[in-house]
PDB file of N, CA and C in Angstrom:
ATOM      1  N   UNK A   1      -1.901   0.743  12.588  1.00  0.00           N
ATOM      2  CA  UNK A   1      -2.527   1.489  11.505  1.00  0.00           C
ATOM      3  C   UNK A   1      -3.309   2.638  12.121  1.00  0.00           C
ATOM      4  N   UNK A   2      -2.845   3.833  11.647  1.00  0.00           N
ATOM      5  CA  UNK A   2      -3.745   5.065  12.292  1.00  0.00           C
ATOM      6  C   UNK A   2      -5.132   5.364  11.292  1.00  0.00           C
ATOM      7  N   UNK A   3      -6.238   4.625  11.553  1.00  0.00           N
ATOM      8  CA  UNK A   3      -7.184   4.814  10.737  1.00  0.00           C
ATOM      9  C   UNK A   3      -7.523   6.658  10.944  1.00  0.00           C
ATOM     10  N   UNK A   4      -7.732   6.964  11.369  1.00  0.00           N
ATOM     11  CA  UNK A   4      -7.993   8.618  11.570  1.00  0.00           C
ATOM     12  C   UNK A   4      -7.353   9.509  10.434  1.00  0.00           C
ATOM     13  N   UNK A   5      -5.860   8.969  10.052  1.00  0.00           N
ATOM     14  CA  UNK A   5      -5.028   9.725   8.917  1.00  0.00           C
ATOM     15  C   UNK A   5      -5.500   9.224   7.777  1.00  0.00           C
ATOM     16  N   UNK A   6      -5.609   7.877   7.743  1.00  0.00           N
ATOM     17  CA  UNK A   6      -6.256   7.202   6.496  1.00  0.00           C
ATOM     18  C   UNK A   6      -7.123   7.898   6.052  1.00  0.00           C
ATOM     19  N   UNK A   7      -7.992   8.127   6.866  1.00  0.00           N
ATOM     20  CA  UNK A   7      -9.749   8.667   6.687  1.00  0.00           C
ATOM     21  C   UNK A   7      -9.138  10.290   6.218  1.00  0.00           C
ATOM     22  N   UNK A   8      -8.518  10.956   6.953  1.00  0.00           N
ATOM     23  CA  UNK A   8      -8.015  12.344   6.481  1.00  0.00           C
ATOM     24  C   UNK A   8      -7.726  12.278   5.328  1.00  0.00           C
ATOM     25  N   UNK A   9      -7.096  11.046   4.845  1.00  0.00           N
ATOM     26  CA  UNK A   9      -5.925  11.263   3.747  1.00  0.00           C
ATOM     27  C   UNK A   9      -6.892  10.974   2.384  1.00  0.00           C
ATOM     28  N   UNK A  10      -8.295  10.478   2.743  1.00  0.00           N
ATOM     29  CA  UNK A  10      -9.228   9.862   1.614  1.00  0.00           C
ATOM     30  C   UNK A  10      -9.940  11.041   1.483  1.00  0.00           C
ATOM     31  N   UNK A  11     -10.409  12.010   2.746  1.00  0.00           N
ATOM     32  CA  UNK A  11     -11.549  13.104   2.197  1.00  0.00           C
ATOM     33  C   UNK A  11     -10.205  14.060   1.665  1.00  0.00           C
ATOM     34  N   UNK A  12      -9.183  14.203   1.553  1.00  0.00           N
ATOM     35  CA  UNK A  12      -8.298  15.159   1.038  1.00  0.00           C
ATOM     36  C   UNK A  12      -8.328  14.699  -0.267  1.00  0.00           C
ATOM     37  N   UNK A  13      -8.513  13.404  -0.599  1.00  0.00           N
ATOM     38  CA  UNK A  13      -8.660  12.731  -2.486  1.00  0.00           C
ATOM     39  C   UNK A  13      -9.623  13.359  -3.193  1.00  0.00           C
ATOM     40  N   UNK A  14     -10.702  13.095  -2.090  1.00  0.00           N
ATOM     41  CA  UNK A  14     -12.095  13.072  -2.511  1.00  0.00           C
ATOM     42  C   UNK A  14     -12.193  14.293  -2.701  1.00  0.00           C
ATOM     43  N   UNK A  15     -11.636  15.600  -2.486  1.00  0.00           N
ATOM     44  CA  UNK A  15     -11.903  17.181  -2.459  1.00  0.00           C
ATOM     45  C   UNK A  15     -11.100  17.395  -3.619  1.00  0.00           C
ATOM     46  N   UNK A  16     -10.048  16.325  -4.012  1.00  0.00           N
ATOM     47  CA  UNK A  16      -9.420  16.379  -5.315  1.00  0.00           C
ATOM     48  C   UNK A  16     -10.478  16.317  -6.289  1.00  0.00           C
ATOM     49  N   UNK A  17     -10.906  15.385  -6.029  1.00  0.00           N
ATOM     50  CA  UNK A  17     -11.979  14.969  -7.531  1.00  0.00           C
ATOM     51  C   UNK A  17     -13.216  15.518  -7.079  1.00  0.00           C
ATOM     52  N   UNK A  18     -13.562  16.532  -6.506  1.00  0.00           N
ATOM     53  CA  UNK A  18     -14.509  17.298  -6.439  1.00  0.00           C
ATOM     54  C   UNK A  18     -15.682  16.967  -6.174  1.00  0.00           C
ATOM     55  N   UNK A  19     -15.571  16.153  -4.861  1.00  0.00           N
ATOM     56  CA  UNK A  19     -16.900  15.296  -3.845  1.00  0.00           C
ATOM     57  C   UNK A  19     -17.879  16.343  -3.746  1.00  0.00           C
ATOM     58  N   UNK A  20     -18.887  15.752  -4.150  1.00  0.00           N
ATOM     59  CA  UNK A  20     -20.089  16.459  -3.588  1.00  0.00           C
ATOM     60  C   UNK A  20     -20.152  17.628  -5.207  1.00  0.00           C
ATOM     61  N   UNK A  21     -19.972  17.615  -5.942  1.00  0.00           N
ATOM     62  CA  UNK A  21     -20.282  18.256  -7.214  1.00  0.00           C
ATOM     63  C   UNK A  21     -20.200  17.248  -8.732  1.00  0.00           C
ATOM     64  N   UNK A  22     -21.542  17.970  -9.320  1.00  0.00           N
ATOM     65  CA  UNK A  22     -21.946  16.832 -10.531  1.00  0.00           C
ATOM     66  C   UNK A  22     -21.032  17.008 -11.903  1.00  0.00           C
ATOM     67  N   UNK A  23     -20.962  16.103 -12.395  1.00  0.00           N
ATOM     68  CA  UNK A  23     -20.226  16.263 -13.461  1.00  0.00           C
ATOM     69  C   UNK A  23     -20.915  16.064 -14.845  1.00  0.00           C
ATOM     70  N   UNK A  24     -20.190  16.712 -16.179  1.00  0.00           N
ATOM     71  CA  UNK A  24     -21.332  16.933 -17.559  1.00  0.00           C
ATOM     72  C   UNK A  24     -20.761  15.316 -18.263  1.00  0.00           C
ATOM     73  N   UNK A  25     -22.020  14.541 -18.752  1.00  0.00           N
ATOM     74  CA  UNK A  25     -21.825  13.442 -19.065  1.00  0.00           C
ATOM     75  C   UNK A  25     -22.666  14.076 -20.239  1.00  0.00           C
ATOM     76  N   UNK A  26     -21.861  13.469 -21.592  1.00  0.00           N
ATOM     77  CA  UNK A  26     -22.236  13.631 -22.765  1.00  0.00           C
ATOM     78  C   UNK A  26     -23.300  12.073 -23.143  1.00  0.00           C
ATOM     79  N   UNK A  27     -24.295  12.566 -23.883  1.00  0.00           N
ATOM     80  CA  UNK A  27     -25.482  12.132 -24.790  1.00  0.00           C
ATOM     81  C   UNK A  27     -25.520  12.136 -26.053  1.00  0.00           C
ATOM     82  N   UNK A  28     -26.121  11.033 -26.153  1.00  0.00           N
ATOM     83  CA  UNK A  28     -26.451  11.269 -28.134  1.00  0.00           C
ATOM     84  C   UNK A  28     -26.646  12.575 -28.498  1.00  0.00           C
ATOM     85  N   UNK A  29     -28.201  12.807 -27.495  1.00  0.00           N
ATOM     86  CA  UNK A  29     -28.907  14.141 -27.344  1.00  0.00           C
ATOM     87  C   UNK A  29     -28.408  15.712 -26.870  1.00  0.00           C
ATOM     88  N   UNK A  30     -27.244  15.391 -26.402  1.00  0.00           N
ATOM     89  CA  UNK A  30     -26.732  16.642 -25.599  1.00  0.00           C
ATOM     90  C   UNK A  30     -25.875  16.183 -24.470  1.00  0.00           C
ATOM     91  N   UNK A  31     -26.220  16.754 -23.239  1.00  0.00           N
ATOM     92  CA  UNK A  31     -25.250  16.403 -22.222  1.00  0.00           C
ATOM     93  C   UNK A  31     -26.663  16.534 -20.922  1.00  0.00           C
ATOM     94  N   UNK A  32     -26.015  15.959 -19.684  1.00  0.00           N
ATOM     95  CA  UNK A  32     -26.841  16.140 -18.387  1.00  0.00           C
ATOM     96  C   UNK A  32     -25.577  15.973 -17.376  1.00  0.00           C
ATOM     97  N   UNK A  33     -25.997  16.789 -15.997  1.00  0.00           N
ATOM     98  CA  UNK A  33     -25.215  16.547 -15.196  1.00  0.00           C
ATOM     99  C   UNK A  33     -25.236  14.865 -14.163  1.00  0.00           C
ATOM    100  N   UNK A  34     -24.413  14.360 -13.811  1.00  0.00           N
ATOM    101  CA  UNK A  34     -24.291  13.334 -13.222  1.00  0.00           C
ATOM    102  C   UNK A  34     -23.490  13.158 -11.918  1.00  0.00           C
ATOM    103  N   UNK A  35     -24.041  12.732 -10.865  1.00  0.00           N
ATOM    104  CA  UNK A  35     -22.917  12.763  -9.742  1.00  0.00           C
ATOM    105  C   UNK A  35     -22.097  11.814  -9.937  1.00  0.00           C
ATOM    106  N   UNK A  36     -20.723  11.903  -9.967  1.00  0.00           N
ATOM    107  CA  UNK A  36     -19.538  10.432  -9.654  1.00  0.00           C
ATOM    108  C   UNK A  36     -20.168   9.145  -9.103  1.00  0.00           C
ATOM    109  N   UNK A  37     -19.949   8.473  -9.476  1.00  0.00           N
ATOM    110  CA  UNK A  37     -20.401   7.043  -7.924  1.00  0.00           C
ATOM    111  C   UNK A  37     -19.322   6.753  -7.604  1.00  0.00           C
ATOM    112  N   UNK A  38     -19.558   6.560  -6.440  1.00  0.00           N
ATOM    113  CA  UNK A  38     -18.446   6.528  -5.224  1.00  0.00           C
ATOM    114  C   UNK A  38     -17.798   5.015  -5.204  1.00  0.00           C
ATOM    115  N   UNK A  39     -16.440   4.867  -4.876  1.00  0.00           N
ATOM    116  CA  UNK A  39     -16.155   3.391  -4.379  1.00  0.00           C
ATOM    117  C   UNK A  39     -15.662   3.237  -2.753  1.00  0.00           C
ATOM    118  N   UNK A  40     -17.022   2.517  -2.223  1.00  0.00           N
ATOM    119  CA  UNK A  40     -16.703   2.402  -0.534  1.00  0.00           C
ATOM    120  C   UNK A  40     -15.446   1.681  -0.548  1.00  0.00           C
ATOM    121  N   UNK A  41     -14.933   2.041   0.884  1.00  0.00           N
ATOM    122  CA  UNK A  41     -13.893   1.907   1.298  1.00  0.00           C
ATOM    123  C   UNK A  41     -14.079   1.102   2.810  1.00  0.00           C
ATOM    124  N   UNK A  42     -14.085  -0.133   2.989  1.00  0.00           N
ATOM    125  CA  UNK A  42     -14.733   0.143   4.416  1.00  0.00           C
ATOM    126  C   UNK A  42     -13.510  -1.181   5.281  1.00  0.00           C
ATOM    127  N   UNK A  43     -12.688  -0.044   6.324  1.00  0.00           N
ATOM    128  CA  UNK A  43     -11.545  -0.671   7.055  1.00  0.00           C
ATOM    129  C   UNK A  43     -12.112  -1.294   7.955  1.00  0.00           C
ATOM    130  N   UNK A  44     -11.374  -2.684   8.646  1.00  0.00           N
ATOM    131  CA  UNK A  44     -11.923  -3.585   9.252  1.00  0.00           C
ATOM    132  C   UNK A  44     -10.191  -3.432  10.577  1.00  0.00           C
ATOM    133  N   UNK A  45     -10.686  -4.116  11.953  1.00  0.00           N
ATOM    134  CA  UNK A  45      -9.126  -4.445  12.262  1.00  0.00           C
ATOM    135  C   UNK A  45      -8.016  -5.101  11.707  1.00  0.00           C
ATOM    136  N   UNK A  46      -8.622  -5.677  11.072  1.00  0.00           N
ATOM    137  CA  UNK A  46      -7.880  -6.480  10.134  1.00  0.00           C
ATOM    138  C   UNK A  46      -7.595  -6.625   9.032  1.00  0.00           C
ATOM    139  N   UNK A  47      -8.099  -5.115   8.446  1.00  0.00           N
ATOM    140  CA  UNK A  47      -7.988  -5.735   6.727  1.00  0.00           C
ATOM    141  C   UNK A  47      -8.917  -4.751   5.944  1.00  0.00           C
ATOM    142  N   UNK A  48      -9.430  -4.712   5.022  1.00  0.00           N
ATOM    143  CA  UNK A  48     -10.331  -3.775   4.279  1.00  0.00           C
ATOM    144  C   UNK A  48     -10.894  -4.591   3.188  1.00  0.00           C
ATOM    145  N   UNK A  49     -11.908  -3.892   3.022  1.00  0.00           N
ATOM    146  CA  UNK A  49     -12.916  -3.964   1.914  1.00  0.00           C
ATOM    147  C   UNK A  49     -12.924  -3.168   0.829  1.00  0.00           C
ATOM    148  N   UNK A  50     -12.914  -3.326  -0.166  1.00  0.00           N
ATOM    149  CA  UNK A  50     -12.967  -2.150  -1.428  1.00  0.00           C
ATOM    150  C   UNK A  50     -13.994  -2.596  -2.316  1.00  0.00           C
ATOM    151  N   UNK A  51     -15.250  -1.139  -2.257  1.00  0.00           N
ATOM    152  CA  UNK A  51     -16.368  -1.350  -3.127  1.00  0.00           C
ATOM    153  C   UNK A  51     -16.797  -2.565  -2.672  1.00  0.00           C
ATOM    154  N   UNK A  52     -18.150  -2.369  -2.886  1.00  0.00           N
ATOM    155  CA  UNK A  52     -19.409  -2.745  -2.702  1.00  0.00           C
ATOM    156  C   UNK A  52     -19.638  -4.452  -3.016  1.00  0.00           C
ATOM    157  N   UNK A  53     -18.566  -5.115  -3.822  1.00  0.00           N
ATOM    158  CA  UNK A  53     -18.469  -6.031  -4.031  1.00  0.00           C
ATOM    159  C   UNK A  53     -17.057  -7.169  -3.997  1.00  0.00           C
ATOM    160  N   UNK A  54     -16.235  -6.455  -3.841  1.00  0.00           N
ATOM    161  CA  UNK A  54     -14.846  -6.552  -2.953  1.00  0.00           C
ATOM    162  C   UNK A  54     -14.728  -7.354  -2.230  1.00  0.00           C
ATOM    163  N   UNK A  55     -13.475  -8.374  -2.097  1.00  0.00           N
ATOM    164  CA  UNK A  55     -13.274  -9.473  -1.725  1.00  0.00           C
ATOM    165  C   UNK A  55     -12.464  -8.683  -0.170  1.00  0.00           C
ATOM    166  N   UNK A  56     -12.603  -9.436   0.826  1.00  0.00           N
ATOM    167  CA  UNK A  56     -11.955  -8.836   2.056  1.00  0.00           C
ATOM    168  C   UNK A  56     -10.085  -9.192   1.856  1.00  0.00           C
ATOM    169  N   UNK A  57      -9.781  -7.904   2.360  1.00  0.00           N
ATOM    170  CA  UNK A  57      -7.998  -7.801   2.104  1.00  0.00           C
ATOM    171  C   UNK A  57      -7.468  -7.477   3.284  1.00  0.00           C
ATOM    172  N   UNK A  58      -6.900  -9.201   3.594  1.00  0.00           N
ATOM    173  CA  UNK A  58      -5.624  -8.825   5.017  1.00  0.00           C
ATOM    174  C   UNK A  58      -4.556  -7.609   4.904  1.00  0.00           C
ATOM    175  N   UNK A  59      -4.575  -6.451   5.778  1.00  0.00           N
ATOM    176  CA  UNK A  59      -3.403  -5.986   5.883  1.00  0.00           C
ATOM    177  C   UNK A  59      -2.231  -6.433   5.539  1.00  0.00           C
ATOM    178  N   UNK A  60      -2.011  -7.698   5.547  1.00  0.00           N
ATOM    179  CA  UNK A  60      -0.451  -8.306   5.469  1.00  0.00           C
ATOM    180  C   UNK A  60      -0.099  -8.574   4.098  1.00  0.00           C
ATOM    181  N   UNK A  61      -1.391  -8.202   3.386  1.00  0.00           N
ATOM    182  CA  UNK A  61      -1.024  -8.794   1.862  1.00  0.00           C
ATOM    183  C   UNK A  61      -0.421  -7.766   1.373  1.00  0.00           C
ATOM    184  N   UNK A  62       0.738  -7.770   0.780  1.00  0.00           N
ATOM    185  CA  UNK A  62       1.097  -6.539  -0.411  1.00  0.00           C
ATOM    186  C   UNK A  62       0.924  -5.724  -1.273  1.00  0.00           C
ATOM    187  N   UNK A  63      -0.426  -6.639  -1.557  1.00  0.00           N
ATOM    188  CA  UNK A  63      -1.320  -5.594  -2.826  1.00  0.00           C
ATOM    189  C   UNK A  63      -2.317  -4.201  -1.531  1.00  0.00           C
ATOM    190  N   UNK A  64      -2.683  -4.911  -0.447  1.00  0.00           N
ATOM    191  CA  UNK A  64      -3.419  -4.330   0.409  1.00  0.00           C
ATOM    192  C   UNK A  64      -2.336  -2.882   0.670  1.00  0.00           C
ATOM    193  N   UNK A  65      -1.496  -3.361   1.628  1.00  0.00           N
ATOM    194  CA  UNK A  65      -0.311  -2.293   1.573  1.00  0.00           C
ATOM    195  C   UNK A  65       0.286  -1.300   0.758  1.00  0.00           C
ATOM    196  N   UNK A  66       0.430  -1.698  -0.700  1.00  0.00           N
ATOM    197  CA  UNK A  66       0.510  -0.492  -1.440  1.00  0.00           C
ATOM    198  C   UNK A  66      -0.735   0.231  -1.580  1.00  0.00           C
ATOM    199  N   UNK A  67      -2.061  -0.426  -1.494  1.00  0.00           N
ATOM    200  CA  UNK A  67      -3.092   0.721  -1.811  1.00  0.00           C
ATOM    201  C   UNK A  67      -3.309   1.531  -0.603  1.00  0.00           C
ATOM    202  N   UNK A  68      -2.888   1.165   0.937  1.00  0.00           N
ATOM    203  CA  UNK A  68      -2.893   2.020   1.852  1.00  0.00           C
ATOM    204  C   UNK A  68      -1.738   2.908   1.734  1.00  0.00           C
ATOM    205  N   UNK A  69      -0.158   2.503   1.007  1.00  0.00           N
ATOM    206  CA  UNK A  69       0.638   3.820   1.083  1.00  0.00           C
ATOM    207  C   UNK A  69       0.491   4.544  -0.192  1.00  0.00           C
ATOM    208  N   UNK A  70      -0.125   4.296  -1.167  1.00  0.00           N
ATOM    209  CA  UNK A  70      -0.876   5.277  -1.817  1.00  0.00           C
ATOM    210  C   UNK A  70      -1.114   6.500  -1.287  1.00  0.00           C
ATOM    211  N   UNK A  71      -2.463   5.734  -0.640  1.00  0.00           N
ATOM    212  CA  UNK A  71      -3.659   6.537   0.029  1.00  0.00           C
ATOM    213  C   UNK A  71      -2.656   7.658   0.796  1.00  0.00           C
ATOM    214  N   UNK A  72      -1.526   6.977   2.000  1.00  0.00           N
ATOM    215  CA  UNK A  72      -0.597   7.608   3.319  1.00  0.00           C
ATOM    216  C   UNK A  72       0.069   8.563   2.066  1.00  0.00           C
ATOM    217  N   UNK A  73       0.177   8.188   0.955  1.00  0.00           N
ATOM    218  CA  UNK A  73       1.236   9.487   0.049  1.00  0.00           C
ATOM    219  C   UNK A  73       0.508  10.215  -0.437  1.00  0.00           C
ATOM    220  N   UNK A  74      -0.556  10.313  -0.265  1.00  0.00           N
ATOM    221  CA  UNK A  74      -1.159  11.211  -0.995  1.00  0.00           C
ATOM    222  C   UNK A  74      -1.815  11.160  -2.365  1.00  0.00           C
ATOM    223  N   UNK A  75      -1.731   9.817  -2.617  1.00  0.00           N
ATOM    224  CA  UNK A  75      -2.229   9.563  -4.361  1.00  0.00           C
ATOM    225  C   UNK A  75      -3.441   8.273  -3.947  1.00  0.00           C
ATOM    226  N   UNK A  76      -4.252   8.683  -5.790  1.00  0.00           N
ATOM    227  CA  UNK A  76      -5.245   7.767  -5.378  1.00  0.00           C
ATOM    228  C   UNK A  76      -4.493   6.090  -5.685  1.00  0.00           C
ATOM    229  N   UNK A  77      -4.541   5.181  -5.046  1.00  0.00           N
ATOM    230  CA  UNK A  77      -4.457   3.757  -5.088  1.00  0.00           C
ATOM    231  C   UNK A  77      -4.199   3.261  -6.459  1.00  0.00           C
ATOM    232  N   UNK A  78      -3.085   3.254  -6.985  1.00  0.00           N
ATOM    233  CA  UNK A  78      -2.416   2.962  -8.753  1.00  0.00           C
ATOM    234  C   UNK A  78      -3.385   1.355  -9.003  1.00  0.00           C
ATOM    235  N   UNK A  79      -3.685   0.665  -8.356  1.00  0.00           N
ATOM    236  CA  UNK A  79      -4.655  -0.385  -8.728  1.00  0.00           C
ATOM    237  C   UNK A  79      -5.915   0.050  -9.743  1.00  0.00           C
ATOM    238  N   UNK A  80      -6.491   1.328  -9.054  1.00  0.00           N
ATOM    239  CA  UNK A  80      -7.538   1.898  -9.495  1.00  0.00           C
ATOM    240  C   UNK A  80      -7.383   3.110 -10.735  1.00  0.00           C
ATOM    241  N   UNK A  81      -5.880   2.634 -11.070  1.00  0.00           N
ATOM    242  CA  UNK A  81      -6.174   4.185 -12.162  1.00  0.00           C
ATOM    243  C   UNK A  81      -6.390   3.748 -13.975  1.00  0.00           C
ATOM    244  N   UNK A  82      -6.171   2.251 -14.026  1.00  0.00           N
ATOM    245  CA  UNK A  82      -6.917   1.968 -15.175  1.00  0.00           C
ATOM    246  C   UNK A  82      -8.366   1.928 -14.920  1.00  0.00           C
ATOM    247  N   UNK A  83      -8.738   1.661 -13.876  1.00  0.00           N
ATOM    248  CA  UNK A  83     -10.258   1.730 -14.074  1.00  0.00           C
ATOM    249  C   UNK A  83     -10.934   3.531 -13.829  1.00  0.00           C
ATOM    250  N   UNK A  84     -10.375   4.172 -13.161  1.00  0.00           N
ATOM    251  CA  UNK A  84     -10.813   5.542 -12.682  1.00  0.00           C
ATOM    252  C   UNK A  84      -9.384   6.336 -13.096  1.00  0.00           C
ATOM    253  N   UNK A  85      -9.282   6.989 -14.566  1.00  0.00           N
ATOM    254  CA  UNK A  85      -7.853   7.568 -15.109  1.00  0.00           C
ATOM    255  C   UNK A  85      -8.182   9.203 -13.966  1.00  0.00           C
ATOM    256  N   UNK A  86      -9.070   9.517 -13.649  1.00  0.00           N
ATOM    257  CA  UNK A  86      -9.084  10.882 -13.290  1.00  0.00           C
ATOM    258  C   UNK A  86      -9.582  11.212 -11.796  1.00  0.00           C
ATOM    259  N   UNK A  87      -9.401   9.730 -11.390  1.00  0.00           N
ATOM    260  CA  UNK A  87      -9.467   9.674  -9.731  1.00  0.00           C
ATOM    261  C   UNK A  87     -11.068   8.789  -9.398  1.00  0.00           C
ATOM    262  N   UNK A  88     -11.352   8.762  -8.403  1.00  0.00           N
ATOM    263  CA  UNK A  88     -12.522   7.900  -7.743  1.00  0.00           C
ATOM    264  C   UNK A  88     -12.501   8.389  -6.270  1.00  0.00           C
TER     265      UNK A  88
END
């Protein structure tokens, strides 16, 4: 696993959905800006973590694997697009 491309291939997402700029969240009252919250990502030798509360995922599992060739294709992780329709 070339973690280095991985990591490339996540801040190239993240510049998709426009890291580091706030977004207009509507109010009863009006609207305010809001930053995204982020979902950590955090690779292990063996396996990964997803978000902050995330059960640890062997490489060898299949569900693990498609969300890394996601990531290697260029798209965000199809696990995550009912929960995040416009990226994470």
């Amino acid at each position: 696993i070339d973690f280095d491309l991985i990591v490339e291939h996540i801040k190239d997402l993240n510049s998709l959905v426009g890291e580091g700029i706030s977004q207009i969240e509507h109010t009863p009252r009006g609207a305010r800006l809001r930053w995204p919250e982020p979902l950590p990502l955090t690779l292990y030798q063996n396996g990964i973590v997803m978000g902050s509360t995330g059960a640890f995922r062997p490489y060898q599992h299949p569900a693990t694997q498609q969300c890394l060739q996601d990531i290697m294709d260029g798209y965000f992780p199809s696990e995550l697009q009912q929960r995040y329709p416009d990226g994470v």
